[in-house]
Protein backbone atom coordinates (compact mmCIF):
# COMPACT_ATOMS: atom_id res chain seq x y z
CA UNK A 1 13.24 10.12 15.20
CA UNK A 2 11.58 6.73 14.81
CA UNK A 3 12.08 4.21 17.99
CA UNK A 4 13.37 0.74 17.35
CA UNK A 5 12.07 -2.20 18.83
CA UNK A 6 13.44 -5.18 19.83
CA UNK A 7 11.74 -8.33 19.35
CA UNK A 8 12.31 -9.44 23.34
CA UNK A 9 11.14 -5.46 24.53
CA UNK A 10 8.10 -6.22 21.86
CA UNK A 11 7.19 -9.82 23.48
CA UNK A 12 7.19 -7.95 27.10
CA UNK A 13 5.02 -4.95 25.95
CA UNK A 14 2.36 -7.80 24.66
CA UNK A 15 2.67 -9.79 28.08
CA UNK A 16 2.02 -6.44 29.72
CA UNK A 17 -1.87 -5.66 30.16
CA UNK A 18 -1.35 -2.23 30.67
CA UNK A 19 0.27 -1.58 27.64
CA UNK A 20 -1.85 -0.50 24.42
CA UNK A 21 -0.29 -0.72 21.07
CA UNK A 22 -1.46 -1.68 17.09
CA UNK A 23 1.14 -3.76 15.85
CA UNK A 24 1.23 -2.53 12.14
CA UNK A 25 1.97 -5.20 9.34
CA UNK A 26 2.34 -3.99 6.24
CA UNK A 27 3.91 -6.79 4.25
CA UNK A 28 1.78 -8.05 1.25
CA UNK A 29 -0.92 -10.36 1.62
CA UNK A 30 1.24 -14.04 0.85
CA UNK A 31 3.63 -12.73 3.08
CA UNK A 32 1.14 -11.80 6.20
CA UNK A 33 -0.87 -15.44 5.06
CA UNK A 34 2.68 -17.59 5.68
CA UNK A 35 3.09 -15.81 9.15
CA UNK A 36 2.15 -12.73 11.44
CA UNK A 37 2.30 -12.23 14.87
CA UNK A 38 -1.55 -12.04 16.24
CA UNK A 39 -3.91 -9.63 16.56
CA UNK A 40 -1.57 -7.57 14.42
CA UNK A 41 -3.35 -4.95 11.64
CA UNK A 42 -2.74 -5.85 8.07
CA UNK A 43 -2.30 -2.55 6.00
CA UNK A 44 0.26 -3.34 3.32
CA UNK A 45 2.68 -0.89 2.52
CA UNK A 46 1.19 0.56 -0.90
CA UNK A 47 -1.94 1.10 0.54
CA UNK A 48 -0.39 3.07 3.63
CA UNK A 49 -1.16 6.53 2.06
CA UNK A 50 -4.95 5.97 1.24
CA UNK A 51 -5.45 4.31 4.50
CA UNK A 52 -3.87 6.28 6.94
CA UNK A 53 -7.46 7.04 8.18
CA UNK A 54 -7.82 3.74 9.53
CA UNK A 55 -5.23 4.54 12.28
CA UNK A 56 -5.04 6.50 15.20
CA UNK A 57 -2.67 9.43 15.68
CA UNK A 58 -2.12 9.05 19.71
CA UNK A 59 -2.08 5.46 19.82
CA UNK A 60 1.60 3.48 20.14
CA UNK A 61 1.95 1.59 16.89
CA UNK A 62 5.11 -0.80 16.18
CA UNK A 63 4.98 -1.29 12.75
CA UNK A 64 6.40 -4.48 11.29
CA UNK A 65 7.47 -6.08 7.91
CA UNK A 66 9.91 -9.00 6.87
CA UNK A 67 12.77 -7.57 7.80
CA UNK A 68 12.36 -3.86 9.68
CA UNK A 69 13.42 -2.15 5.65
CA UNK A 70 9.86 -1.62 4.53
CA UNK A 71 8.30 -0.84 8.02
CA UNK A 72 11.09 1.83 8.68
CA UNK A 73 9.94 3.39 5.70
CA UNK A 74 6.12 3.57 6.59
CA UNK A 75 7.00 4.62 10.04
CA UNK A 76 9.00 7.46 8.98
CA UNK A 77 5.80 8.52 6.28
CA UNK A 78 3.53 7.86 9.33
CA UNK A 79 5.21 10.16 11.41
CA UNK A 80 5.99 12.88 8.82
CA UNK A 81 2.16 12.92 8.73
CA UNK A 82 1.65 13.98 12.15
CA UNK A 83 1.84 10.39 13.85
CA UNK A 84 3.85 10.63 17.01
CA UNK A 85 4.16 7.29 18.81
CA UNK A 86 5.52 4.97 16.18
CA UNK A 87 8.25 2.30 16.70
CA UNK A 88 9.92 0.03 14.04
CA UNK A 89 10.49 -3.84 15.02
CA UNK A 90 13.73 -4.30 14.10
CA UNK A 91 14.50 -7.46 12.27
CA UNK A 92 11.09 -7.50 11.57
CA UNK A 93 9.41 -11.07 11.67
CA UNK A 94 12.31 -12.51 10.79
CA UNK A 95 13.78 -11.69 14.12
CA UNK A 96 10.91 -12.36 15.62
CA UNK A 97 10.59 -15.72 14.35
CA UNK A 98 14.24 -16.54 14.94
CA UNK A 99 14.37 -15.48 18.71
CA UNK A 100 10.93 -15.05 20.11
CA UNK A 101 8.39 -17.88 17.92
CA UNK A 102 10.41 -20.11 16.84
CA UNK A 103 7.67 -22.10 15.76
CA UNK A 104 6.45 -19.20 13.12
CA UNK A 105 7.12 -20.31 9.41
CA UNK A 106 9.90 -18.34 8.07
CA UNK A 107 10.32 -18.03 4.56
């Protein structure tokens, strides 16, 4: 079952030190260039399944997109290949534009 996550619960896990997580974007390249929330990995969604490699199996990873459709995808492929700490942003950067930066370019 994937996790959702909230924009506000995602703005407190990156104010929290203690907390480890990749934030996973995996819109397309114009997309991530208009807007993306920092230190965030770009791996866009049709290059998710020859590039899986890249990521770590234990780690928490929230993964992110415009508007939580394509992410939920990925994070359901990411954990049907053996991934077990993966969370959806739901909304996606929309939401997270609209409530938490609202100084991030929305398009």
């Amino acid at each position: 079952m994937i996790k959702s996550i909230s924009p506000q619960e995602l703005h407190e896990q990156l104010n929290n030190p203690e907390k480890k997580q990749l934030l996973l974007d995996v819109r397309e390249p114009e997309e991530y260039e208009i807007c993306h929330i920092e230190n965030s990995v770009h791996i866009p969604m049709s290059e998710i399944t020859r590039r899986t490699g890249e990521l770590d199996q234990e780690q928490d990873i929230i993964v992110i997109c415009h508007h939580g459709m394509r992410s939920m995808q990925v994070a359901m492929f990411l954990e049907g290949n053996g991934f077990s700490n993966i969370s959806n942003l739901s909304g996606g950067i929309e939401a997270w534009a609209s409530t938490i930066d609202l100084s991030m370019p929305r398009y």
